[in-house]
Protein backbone atom coordinates (compact mmCIF):
# COMPACT_ATOMS: atom_id res chain seq x y z
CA UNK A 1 117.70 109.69 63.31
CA UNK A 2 114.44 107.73 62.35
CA UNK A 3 113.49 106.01 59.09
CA UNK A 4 110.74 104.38 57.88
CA UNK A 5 111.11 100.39 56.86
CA UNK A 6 108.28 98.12 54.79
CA UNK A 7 108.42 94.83 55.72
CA UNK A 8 107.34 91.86 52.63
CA UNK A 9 107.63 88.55 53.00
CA UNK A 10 110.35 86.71 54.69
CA UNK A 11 113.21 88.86 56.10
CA UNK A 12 113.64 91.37 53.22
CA UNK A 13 112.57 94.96 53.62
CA UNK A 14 113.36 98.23 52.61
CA UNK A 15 114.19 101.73 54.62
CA UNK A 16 114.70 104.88 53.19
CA UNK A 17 117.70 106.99 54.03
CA UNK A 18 119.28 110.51 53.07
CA UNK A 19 122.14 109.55 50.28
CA UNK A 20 124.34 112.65 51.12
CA UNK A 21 123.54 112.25 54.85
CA UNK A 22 127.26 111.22 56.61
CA UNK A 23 125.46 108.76 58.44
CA UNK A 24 126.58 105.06 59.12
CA UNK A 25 123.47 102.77 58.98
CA UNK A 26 123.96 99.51 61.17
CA UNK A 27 120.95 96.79 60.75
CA UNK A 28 120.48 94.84 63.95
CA UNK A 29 118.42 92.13 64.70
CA UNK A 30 116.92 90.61 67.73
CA UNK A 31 114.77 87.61 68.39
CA UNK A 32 113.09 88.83 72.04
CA UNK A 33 113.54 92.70 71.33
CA UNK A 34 115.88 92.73 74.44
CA UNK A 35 118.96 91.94 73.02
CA UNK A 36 119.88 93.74 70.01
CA UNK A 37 122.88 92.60 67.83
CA UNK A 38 124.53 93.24 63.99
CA UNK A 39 122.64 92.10 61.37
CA UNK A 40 124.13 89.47 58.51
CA UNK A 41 122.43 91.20 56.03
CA UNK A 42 122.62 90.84 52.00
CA UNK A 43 122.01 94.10 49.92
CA UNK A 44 119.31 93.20 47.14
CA UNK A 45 119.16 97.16 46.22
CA UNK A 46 120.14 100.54 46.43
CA UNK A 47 118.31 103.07 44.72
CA UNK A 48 119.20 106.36 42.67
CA UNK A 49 118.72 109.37 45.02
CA UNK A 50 115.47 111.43 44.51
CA UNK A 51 115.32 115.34 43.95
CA UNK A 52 115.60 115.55 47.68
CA UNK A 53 118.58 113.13 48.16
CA UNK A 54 116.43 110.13 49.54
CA UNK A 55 116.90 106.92 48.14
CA UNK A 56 115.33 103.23 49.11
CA UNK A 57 117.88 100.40 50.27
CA UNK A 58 116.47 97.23 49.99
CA UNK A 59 117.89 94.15 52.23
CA UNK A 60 117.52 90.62 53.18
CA UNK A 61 118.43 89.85 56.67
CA UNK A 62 120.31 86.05 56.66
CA UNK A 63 119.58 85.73 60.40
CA UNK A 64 116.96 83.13 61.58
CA UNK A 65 114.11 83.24 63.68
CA UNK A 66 113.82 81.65 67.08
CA UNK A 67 110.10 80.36 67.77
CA UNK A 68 109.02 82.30 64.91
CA UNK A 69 110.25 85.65 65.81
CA UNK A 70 112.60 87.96 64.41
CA UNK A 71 112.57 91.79 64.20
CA UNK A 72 114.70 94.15 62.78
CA UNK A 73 116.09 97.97 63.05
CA UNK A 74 118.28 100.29 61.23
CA UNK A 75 120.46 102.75 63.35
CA UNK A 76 121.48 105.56 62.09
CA UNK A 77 125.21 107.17 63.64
C-alpha cells in the first residue's frame, strides 16, 4: 500500500492513511537509504476521518541525522 507524506521543517511530517483500513503502519528511518530500521517517532496528530475514511497523521521522528541525512517511510502491513 502507498501513501503520500509532506515533509516541513525538521523531522515532522504528515501521511495520510485509510482510518477503517486494518492496516499496521510502521515508520522507519534510514540515514543511507540502505538500511531501513523502526522509527522513534512522537505522534503530534491524528486527524478526524473524512467522508471517505482518510484521515492525516502527523509525526515527529526523534531519530538524528548522520552527515545531514535522514529519510523516512511509512509501511503499510
Amino acid at each position: 500500500m502507498s501513501g503520500s507524506a509532506v515533509f516541513n521543517c525538521g523531522t515532522q511530517f504528515s501521511h495520510t492513511r485509510r482510518a477503517t483500513s486494518g492496516l499496521t503502519y510502521t515508520v522507519e528511518f534510514s540515514t543511507n537509504l540502505s538500511a531501513w530500521n523502526p522509527a522513534d517517532v512522537t505522534i503530534v496528530s491524528v486527524g478526524d476521518p473524512d467522508a471517505k475514511g482518510v484521515q492525516t497523521v502527523t509525526l515527529t521522528v526523534n531519530n538524528a541525522a548522520v552527515d545531514g541525512k535522514l529519510f523516512v517511510r511509512v509501511r503499510a502491513e
